[in-house]
N, C-alpha and C. Protein backbone atom coordinates (compact mmCIF):
# COMPACT_ATOMS: atom_id res chain seq x y z
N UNK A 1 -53.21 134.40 -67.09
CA UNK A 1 -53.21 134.73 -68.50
C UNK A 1 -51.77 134.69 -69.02
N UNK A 2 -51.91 134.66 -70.41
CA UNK A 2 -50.52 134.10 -70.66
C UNK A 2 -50.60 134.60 -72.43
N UNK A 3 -49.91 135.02 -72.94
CA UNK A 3 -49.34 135.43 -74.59
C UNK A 3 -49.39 133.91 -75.65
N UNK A 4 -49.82 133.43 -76.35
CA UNK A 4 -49.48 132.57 -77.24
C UNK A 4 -49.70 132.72 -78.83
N UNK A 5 -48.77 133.31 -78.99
CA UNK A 5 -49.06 133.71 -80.52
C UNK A 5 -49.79 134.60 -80.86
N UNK A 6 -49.42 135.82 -79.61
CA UNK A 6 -49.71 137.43 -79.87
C UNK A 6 -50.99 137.31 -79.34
N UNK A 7 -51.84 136.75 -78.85
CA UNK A 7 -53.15 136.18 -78.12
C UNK A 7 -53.26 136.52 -76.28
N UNK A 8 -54.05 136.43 -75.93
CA UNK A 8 -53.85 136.15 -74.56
C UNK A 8 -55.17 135.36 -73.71
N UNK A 9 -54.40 134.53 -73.51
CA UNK A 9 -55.09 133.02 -73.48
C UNK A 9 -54.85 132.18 -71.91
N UNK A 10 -55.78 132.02 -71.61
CA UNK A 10 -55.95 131.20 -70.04
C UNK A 10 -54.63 130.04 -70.13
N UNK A 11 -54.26 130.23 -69.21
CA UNK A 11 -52.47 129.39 -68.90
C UNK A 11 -53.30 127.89 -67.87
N UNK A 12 -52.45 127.15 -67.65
CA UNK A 12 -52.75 126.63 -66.44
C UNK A 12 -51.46 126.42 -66.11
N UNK A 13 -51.53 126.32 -64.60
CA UNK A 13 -51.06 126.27 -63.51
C UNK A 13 -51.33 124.67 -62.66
N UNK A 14 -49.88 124.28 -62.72
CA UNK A 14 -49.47 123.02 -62.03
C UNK A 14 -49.40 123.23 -60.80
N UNK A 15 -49.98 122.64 -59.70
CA UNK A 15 -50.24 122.78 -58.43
C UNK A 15 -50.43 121.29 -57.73
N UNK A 16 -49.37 121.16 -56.56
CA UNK A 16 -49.22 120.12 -55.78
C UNK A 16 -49.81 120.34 -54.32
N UNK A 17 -50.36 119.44 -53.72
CA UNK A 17 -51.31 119.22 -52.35
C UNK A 17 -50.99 118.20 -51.26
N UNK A 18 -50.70 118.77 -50.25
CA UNK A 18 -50.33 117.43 -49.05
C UNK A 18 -51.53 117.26 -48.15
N UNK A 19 -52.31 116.66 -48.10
CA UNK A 19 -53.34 116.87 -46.75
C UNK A 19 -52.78 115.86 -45.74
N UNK A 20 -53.41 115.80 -44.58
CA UNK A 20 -53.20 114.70 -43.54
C UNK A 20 -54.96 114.18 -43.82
N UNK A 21 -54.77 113.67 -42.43
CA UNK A 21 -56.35 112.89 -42.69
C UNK A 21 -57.52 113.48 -42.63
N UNK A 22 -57.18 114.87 -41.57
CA UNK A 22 -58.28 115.18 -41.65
C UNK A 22 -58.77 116.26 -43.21
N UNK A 23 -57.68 116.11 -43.98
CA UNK A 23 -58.01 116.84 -45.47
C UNK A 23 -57.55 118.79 -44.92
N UNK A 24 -56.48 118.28 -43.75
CA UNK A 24 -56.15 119.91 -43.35
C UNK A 24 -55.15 119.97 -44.51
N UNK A 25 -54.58 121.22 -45.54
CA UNK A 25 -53.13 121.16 -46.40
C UNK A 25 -52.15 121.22 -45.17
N UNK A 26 -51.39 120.09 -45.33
CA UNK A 26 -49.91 120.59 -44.57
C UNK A 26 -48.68 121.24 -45.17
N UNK A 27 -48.99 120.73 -46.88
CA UNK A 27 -48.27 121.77 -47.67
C UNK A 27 -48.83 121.87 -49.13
N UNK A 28 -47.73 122.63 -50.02
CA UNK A 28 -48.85 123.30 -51.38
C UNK A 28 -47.47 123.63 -51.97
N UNK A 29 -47.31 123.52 -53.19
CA UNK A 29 -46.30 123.81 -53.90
C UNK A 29 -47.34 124.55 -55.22
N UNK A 30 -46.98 125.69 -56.33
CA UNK A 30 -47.78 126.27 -56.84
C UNK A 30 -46.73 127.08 -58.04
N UNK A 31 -47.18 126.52 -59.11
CA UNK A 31 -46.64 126.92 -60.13
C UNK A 31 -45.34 125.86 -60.50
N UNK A 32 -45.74 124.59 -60.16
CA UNK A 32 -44.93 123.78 -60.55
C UNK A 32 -44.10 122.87 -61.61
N UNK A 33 -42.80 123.41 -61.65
CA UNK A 33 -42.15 122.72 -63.02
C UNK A 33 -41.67 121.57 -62.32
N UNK A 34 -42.23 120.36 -64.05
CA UNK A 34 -42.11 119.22 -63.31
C UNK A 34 -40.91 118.74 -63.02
N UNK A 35 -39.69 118.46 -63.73
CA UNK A 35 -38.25 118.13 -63.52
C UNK A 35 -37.99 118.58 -61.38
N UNK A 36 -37.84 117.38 -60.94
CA UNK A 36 -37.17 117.17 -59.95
C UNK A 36 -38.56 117.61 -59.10
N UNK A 37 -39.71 117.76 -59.11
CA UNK A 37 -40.85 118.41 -58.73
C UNK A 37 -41.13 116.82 -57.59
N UNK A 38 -41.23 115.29 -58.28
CA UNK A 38 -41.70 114.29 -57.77
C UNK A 38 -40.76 114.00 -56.56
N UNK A 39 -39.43 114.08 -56.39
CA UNK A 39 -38.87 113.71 -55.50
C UNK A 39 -38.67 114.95 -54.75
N UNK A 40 -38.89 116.21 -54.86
CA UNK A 40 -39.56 116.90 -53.63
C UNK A 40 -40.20 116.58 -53.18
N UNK A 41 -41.40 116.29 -53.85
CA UNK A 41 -42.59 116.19 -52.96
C UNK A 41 -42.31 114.82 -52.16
N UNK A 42 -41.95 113.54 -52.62
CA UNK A 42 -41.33 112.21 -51.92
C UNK A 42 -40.25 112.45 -50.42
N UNK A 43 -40.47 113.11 -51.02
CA UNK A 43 -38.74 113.33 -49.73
C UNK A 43 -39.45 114.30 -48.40
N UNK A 44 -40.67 115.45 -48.52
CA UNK A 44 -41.38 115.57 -47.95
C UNK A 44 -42.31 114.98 -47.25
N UNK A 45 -42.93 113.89 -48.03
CA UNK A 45 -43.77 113.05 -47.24
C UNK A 45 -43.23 112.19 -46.73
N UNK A 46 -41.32 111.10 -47.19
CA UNK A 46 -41.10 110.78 -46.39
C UNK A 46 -40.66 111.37 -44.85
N UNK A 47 -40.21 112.43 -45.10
CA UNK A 47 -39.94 112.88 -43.80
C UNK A 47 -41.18 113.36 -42.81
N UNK A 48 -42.47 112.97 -43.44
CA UNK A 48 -43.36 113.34 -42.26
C UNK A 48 -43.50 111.73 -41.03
N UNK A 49 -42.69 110.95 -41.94
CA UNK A 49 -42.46 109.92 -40.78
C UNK A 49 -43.32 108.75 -41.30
C-alpha cells in the first residue's frame, strides 16, 4: 500500500527472477529501481558461467 493523493492505494512492486532449468530461483532481487537494475542482473548471469 502506498499514499497517492491523500488515498491509499495498491503500489506495485518491481521484482526480478533467476531460475536454472529446473525452474529452482537461484536469485530474486525485490523492490526494484530500474536505473543500473539491467546490468546487475547481466553481470550475474554472466558470471554463472
Amino acid at each position: 500500500m502506498k499514499n497517492m493523493y491523500g488515498k491509499q492505494v495498491r503500489g506495485i512492486e518491481r521484482s526480478t527472477f533467476v531460475l536454472d532449468a529446473k525452474r529452482a530461483i537461484l536469485r530474486e532481487w525485490r523492490g526494484v529501481k530500474v536505473p543500473g537494475h539491467v546490468q546487475e542482473v547481466f553481470d550475474f548471469v554472466k558470471a554463472l558461467g
